[in-house]
N, C-alpha and C. Protein backbone atom coordinates (compact mmCIF):
# COMPACT_ATOMS: atom_id res chain seq x y z
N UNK A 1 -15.63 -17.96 -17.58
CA UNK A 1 -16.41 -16.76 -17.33
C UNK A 1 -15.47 -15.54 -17.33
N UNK A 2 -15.84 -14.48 -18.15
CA UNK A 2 -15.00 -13.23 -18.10
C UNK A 2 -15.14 -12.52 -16.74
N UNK A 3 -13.80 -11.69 -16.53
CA UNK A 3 -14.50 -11.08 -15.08
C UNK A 3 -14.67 -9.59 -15.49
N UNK A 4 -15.16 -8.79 -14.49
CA UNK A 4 -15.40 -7.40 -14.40
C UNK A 4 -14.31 -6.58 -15.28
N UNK A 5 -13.25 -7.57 -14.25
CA UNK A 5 -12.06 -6.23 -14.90
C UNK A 5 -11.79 -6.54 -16.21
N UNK A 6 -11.52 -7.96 -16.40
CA UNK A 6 -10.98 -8.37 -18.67
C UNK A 6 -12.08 -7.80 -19.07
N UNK A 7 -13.34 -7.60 -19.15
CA UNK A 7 -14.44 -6.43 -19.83
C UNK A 7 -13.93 -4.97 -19.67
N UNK A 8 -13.58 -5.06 -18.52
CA UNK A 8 -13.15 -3.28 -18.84
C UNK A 8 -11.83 -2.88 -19.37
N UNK A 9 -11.24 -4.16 -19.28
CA UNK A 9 -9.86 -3.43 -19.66
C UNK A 9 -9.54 -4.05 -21.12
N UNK A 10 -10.59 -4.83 -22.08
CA UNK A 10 -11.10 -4.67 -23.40
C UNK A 10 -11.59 -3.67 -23.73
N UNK A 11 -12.71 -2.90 -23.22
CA UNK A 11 -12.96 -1.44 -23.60
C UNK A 11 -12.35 -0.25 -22.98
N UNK A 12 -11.48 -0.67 -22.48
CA UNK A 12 -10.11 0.77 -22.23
C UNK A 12 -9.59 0.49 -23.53
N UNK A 13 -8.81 -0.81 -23.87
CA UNK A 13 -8.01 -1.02 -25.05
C UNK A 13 -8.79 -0.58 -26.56
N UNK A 14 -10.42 -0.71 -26.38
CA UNK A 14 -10.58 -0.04 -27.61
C UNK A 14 -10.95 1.35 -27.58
N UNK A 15 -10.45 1.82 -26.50
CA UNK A 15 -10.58 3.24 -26.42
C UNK A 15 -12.05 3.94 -25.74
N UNK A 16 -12.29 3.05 -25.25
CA UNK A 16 -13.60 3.83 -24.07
C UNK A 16 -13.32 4.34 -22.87
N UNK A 17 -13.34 5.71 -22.88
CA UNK A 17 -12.74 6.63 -22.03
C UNK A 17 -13.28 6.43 -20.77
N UNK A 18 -14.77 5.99 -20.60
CA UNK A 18 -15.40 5.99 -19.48
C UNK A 18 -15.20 4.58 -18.54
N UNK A 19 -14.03 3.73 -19.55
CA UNK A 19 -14.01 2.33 -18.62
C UNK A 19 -13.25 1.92 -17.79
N UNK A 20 -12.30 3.20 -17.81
CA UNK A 20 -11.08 3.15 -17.03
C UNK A 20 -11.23 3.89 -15.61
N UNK A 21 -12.32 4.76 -15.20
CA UNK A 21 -12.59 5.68 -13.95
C UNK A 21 -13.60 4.07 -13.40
N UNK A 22 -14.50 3.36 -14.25
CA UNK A 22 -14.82 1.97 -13.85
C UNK A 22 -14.13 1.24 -12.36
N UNK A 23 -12.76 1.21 -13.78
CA UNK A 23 -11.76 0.24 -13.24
C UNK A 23 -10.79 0.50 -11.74
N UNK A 24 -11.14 2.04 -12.01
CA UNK A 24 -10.31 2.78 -10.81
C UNK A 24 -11.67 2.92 -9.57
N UNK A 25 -12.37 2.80 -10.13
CA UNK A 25 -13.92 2.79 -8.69
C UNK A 25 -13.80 1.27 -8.53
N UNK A 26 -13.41 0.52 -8.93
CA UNK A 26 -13.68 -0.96 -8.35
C UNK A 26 -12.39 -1.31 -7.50
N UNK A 27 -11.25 -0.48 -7.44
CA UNK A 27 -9.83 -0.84 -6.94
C UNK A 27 -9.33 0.49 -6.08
N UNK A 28 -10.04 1.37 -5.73
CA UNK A 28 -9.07 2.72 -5.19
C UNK A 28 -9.67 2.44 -3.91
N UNK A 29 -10.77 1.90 -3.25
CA UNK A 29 -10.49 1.52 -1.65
C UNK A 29 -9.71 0.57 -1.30
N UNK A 30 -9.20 -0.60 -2.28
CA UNK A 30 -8.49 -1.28 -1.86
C UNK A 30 -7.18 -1.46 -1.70
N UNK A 31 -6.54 -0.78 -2.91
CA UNK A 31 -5.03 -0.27 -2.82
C UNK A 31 -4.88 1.12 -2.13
N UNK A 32 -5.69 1.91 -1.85
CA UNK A 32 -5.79 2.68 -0.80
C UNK A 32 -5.05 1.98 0.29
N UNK A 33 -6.15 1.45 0.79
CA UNK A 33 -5.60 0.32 2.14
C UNK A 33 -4.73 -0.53 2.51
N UNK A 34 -4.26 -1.17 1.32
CA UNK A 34 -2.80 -1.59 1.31
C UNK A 34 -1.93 -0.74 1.25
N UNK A 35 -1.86 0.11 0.67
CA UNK A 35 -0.91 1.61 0.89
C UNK A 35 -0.95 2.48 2.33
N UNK A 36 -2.20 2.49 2.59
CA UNK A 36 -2.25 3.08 4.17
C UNK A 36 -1.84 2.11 5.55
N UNK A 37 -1.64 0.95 5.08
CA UNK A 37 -1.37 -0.11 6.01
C UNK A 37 -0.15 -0.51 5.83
N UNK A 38 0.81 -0.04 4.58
CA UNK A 38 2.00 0.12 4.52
C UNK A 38 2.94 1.01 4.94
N UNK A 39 2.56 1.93 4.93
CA UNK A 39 2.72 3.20 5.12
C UNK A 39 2.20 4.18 5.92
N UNK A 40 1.10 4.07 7.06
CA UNK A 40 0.92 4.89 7.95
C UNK A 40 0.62 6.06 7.55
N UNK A 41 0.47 6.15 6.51
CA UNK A 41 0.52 7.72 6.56
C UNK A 41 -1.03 8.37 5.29
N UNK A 42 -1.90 8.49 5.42
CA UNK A 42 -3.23 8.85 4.89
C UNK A 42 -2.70 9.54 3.48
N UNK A 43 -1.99 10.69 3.62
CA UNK A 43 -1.34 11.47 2.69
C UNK A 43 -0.78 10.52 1.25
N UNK A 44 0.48 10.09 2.18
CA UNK A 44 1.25 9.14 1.40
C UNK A 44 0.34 8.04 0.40
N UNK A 45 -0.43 7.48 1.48
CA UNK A 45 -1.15 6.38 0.53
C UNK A 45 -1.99 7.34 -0.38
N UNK A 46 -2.71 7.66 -0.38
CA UNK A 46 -3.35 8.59 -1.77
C UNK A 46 -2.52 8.68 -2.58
N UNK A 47 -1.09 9.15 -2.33
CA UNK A 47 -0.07 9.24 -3.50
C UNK A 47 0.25 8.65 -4.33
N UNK A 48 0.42 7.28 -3.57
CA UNK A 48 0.77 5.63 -4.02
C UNK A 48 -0.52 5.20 -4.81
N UNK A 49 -1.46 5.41 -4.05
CA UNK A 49 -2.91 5.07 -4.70
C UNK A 49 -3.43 5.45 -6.54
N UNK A 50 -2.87 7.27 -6.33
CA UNK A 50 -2.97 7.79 -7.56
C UNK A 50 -1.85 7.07 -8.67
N UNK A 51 -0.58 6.96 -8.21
CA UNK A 51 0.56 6.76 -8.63
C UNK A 51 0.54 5.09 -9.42
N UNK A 52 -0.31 4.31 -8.50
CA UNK A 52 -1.02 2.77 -8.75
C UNK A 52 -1.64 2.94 -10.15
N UNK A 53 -2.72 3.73 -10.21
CA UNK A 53 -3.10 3.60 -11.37
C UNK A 53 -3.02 4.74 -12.56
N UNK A 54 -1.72 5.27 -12.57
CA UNK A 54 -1.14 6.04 -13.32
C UNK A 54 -0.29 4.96 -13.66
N UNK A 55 0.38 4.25 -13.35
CA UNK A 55 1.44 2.84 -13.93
C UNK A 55 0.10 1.94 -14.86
N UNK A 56 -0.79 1.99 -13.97
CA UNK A 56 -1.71 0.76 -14.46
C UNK A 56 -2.05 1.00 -16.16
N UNK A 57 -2.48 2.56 -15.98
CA UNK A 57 -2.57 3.15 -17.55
C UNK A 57 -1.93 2.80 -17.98
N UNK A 58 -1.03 3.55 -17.99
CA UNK A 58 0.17 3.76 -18.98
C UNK A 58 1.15 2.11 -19.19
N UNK A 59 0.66 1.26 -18.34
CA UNK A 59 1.24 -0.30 -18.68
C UNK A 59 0.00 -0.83 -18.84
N UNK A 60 -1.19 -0.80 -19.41
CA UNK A 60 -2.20 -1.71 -19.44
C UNK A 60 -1.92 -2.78 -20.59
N UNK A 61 -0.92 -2.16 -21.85
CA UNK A 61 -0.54 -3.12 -22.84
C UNK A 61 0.18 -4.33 -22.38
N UNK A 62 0.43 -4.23 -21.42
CA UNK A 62 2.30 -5.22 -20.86
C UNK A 62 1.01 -5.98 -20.04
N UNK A 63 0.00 -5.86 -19.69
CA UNK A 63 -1.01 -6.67 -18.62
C UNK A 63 -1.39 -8.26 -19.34
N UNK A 64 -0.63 -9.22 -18.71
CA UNK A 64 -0.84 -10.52 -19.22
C UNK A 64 -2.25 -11.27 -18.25
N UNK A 65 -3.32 -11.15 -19.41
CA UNK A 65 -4.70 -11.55 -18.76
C UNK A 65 -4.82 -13.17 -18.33
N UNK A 66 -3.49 -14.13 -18.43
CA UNK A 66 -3.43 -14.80 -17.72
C UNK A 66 -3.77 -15.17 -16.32
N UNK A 67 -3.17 -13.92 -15.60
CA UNK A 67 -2.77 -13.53 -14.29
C UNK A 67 -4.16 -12.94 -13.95
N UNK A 68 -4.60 -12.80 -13.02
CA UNK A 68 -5.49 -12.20 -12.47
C UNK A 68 -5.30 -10.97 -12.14
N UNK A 69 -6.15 -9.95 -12.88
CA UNK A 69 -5.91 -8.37 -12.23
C UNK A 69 -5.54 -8.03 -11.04
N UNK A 70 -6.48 -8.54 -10.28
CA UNK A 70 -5.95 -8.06 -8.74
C UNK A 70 -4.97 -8.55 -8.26
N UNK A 71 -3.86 -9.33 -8.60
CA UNK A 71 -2.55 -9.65 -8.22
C UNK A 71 -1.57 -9.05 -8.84
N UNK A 72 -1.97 -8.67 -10.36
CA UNK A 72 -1.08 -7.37 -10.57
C UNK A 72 -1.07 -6.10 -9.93
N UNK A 73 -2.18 -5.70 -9.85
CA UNK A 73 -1.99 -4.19 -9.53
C UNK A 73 -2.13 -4.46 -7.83
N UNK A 74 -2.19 -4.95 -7.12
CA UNK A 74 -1.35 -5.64 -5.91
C UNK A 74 -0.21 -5.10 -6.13
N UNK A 75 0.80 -6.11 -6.70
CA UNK A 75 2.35 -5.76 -6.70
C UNK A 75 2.41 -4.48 -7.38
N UNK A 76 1.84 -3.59 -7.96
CA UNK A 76 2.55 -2.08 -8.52
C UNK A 76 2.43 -1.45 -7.31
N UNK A 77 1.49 -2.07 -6.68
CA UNK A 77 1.05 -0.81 -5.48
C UNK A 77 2.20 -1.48 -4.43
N UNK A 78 2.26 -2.50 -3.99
CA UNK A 78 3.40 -3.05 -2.62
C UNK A 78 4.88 -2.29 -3.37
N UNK A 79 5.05 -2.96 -4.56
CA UNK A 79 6.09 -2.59 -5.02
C UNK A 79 6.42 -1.00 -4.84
N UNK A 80 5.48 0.16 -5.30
CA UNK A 80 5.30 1.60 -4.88
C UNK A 80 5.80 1.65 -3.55
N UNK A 81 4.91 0.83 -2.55
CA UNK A 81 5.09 0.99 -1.11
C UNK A 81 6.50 0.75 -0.49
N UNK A 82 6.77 -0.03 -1.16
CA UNK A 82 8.63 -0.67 -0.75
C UNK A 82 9.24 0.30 -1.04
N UNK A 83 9.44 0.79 -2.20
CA UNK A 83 10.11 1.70 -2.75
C UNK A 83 10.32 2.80 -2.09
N UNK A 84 9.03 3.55 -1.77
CA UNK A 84 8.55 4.92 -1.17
C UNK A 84 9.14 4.89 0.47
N UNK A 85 9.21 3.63 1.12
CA UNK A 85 9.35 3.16 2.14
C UNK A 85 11.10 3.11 2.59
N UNK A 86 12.10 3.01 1.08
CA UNK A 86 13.15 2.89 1.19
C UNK A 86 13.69 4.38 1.00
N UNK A 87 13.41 4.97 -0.16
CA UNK A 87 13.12 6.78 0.31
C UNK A 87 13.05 7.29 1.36
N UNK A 88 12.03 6.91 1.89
CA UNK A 88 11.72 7.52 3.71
C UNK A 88 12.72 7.22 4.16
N UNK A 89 13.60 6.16 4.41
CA UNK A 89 14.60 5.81 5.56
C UNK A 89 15.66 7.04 5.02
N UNK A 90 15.94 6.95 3.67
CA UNK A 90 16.64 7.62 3.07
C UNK A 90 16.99 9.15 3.29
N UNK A 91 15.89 9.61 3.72
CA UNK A 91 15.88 10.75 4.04
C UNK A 91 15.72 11.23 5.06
N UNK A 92 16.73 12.62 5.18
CA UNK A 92 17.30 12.90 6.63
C UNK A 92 16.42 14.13 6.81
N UNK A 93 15.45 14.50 8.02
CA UNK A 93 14.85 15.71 8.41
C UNK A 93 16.22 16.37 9.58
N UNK A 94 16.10 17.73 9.51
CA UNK A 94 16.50 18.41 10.29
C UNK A 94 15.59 19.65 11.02
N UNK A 95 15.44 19.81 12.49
CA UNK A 95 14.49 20.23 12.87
C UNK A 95 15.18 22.08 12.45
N UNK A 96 16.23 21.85 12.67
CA UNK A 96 17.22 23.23 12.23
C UNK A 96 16.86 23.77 10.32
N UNK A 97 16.20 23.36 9.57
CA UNK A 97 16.84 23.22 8.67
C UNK A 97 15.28 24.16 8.07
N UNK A 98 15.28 25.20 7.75
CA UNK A 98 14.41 26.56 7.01
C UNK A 98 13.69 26.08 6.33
N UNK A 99 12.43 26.15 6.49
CA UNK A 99 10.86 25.53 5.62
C UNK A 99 10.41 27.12 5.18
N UNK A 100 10.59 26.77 3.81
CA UNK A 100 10.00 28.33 2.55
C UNK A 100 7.81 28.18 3.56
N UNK A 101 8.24 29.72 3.82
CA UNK A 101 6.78 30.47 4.40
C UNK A 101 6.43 30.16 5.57
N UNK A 102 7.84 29.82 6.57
CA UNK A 102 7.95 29.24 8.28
C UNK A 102 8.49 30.68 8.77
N UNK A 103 9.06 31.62 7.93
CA UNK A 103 9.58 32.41 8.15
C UNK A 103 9.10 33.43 9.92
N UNK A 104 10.27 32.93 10.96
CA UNK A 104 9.01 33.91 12.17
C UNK A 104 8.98 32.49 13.04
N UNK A 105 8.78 31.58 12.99
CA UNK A 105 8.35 30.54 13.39
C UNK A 105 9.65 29.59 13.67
N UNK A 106 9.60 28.97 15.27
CA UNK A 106 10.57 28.44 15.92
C UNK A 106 10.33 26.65 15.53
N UNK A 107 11.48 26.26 15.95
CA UNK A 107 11.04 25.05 15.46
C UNK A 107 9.92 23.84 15.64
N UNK A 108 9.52 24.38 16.84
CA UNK A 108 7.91 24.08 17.68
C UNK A 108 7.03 24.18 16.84
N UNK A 109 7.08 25.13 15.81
CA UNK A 109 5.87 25.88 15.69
C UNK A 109 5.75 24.90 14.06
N UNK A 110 6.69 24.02 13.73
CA UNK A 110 7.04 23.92 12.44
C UNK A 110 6.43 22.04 12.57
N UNK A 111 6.79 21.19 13.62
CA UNK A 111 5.98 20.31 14.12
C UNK A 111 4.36 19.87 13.77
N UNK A 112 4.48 18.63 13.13
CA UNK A 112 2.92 18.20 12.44
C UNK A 112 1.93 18.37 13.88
N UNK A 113 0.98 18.66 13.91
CA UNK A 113 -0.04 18.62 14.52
C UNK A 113 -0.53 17.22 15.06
N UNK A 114 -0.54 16.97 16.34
CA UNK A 114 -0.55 15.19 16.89
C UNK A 114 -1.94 14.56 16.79
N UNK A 115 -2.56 15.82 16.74
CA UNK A 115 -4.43 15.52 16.51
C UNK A 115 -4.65 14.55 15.55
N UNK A 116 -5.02 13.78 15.27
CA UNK A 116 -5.54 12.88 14.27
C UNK A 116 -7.10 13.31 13.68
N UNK A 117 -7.16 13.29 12.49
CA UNK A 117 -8.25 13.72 11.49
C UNK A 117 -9.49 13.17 11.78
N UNK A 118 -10.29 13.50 11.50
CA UNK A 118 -11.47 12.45 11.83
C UNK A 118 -11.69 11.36 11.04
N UNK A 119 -11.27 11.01 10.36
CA UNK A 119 -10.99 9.97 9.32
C UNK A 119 -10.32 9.19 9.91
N UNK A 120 -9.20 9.17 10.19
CA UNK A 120 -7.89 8.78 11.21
C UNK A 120 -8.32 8.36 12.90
N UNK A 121 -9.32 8.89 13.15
CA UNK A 121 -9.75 8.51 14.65
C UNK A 121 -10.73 7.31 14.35
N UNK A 122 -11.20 7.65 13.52
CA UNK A 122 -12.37 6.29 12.79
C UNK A 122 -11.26 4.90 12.79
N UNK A 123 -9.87 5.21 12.11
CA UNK A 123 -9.55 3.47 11.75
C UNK A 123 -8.62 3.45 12.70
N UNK A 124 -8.41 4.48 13.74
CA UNK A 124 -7.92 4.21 14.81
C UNK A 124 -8.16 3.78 15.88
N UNK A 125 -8.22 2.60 16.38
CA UNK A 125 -8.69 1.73 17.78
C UNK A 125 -7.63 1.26 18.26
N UNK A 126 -7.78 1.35 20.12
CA UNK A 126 -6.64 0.89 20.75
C UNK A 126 -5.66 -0.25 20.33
N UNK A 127 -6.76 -1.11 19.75
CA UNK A 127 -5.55 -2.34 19.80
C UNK A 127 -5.56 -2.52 17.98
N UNK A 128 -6.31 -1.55 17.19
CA UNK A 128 -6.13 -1.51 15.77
C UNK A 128 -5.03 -0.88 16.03
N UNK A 129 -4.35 0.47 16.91
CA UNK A 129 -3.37 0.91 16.51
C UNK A 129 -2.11 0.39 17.12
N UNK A 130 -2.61 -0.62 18.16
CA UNK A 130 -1.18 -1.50 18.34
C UNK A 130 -0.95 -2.54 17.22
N UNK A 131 -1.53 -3.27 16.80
CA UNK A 131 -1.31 -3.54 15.22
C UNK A 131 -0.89 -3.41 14.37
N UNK A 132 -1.12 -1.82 13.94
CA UNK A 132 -0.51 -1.36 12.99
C UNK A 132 1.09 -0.69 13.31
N UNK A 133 1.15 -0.72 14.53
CA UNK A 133 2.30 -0.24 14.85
C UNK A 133 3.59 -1.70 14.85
N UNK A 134 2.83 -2.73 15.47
CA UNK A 134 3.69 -3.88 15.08
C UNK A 134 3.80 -4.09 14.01
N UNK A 135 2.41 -4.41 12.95
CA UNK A 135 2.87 -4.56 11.48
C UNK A 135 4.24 -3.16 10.25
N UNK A 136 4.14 -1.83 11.06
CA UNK A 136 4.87 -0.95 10.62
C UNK A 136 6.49 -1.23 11.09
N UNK A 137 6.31 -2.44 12.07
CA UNK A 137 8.16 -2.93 12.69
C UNK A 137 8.47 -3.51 11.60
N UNK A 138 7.72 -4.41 11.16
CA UNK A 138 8.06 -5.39 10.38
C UNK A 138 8.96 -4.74 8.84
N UNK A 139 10.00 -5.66 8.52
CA UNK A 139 10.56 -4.99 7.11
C UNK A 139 10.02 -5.03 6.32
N UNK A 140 10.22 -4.23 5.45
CA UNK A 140 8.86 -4.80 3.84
C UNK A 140 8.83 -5.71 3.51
N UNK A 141 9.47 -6.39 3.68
CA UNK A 141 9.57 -7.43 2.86
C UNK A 141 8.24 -8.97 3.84
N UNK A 142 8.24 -8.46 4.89
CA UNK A 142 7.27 -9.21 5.75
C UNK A 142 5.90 -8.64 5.95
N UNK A 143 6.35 -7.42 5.99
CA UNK A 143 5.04 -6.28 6.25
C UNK A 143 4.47 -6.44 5.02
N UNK A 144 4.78 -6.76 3.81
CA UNK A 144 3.88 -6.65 2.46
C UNK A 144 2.98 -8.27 2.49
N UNK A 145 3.74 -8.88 2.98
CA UNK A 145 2.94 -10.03 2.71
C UNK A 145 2.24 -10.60 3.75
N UNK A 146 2.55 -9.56 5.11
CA UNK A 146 1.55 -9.86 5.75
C UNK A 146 0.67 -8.99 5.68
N UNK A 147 0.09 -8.02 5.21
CA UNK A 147 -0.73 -7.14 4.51
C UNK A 147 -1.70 -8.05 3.10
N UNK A 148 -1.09 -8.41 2.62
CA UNK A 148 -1.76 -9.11 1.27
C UNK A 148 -2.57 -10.12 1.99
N UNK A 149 -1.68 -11.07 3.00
CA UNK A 149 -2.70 -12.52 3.23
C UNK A 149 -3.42 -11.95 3.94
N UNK A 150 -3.42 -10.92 4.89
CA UNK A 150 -4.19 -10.93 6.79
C UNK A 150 -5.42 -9.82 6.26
N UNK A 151 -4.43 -8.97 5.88
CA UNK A 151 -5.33 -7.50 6.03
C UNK A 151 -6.64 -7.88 4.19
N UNK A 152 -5.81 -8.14 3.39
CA UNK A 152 -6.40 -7.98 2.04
C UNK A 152 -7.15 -9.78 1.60
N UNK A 153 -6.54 -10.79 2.47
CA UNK A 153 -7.31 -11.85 2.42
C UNK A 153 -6.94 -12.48 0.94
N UNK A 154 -5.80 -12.15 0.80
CA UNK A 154 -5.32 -12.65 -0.82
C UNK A 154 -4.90 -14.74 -0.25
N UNK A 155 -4.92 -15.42 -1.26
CA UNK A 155 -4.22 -16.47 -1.26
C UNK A 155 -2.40 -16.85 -1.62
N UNK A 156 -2.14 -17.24 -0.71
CA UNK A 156 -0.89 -17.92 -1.25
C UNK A 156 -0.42 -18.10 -2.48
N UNK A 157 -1.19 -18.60 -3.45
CA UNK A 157 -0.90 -18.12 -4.65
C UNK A 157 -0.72 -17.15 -5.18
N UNK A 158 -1.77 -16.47 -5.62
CA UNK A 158 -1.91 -14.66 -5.58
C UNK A 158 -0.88 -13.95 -4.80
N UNK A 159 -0.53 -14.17 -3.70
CA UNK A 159 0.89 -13.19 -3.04
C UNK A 159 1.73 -13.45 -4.08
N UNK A 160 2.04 -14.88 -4.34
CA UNK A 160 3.33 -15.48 -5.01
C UNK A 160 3.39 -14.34 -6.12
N UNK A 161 2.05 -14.78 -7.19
CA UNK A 161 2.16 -14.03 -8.43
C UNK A 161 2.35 -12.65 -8.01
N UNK A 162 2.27 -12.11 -7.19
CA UNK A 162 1.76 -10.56 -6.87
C UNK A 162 3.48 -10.14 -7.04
N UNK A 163 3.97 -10.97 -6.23
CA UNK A 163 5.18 -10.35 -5.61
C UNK A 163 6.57 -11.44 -6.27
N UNK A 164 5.85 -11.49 -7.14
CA UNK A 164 6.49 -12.51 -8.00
C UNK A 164 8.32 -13.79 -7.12
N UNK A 165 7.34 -14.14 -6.07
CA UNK A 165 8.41 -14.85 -5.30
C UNK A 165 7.41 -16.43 -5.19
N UNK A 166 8.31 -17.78 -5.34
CA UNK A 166 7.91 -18.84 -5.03
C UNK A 166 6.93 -18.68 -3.69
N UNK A 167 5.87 -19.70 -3.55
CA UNK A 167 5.01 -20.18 -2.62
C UNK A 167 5.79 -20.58 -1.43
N UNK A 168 6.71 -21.15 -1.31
CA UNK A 168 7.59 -21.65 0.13
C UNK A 168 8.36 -20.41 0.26
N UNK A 169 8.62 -19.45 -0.39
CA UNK A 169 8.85 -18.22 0.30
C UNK A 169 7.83 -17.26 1.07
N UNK A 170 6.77 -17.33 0.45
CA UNK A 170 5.45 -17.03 0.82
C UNK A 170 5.12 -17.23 2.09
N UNK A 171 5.17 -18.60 2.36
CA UNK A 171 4.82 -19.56 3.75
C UNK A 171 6.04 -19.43 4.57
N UNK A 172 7.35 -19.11 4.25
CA UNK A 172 8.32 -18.76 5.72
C UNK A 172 8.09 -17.75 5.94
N UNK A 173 8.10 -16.52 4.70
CA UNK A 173 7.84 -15.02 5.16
C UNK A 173 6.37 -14.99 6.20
N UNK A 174 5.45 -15.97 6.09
CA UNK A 174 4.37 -15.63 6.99
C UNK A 174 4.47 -16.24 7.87
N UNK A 175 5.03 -17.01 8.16
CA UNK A 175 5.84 -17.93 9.53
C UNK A 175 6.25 -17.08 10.28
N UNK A 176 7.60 -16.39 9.77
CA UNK A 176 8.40 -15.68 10.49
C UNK A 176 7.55 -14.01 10.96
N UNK A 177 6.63 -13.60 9.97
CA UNK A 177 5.95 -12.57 10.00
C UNK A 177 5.05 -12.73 11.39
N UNK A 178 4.07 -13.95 11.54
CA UNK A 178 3.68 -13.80 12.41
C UNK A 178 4.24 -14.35 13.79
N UNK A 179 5.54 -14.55 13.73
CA UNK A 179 5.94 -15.02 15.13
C UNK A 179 7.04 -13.76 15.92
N UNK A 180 7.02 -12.95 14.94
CA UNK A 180 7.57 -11.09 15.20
C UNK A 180 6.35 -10.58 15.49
N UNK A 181 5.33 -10.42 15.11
CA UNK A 181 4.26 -9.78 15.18
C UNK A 181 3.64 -10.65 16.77
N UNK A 182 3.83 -11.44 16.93
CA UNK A 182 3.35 -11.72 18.59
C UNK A 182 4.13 -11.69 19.55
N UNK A 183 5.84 -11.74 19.02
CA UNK A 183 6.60 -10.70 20.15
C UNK A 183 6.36 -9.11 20.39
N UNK A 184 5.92 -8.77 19.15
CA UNK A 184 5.74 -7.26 19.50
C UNK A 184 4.21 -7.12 19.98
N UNK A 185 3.31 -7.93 19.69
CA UNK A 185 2.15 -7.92 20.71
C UNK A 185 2.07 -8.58 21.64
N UNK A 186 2.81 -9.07 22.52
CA UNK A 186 3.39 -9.90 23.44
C UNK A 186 1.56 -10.97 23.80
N UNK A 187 1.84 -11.67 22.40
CA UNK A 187 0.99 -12.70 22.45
C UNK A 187 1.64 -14.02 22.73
């Protein structure tokens, strides 16, 4: 049986313009969410999100329909997230350091706003946001795959292919993933 996506991404390849916004309405809440659950940050994931299927385009030729769609574009997006994630550490803020049109403004005044959006108060719950704060301890390399199995409900297989690492790596990384994740929820 063909699925949703090998139909659409046959008529992307023969050039149907309208099958590719399709393909991006059947996948942008979900790599959304793996990006916002990687990353904490609402902003950021949209970035990653857009950025997901700007790779997806522009590599749809290299897409081996072997594999199941949603385990590829899985890994462009974790892979994005790792990446973006190793950047962040990378980079050094200084509260001293002159923001173009702060001009006047002390360094108080230059400070994100702690309010959370209303969007943000919605997927925020007491013990959703102790969660996400344990899953944000975790290194990427644990935090992605415990995101794929827990949060996104992928299989063991599917991580493997996603993240292109053997199955018994799969199963220690979620071993070890969840026995950090119940020290930091002191389960």
């Amino acid at each position: 049986m063909v699925s949703i996506e090998e139909k659409l991404i046959k008529r992307i390849k023969k050039g149907d313009r309208d099958a590719f916004p399709e393909l991006v309405e059947l996948y942008k809440d979900k790599i959304y969410h793996v990006a916002y659950r990687m990353l904490g940050n609402a902003q950021e994931a949209e970035d990653i999100a857009q950025e997901t299927f700007i790779r997806v385009y522009a590599n749809l030729e290299n897409y081996d329909p072997s594999y199941k769609f949603s385990t590829w574009i899985y890994r462009i997006a974790t892979n994005l997230c790792i990446d973006h994630l190793r950047k962040r550490k990378q980079s050094v803020y200084s509260l001293d350091k002159p923001v173009e049109g702060a001009e006047g403004l002390d360094w108080h005044d230059r400070l994100a706003d702690p309010d959370l959006g209303p969007e943000d108060r919605v997927l925020e719950g007491e013990f959703h946001g102790q969660v996400q704060e344990a899953i944000d301890s975790l290194s990427p390399k644990y935090r992605s795959i415990m995101i794929l199995r827990y949060l996104e409900d992928l299989s063991l297989s599917e991580i493997s292919d996603a993240l292109k690492l053997p199955v018994t790596t799969i199963k220690t990384r979620i071993h070890r993933g969840r026995e950090a994740l119940k020290k930091k929820l002191n389960l």
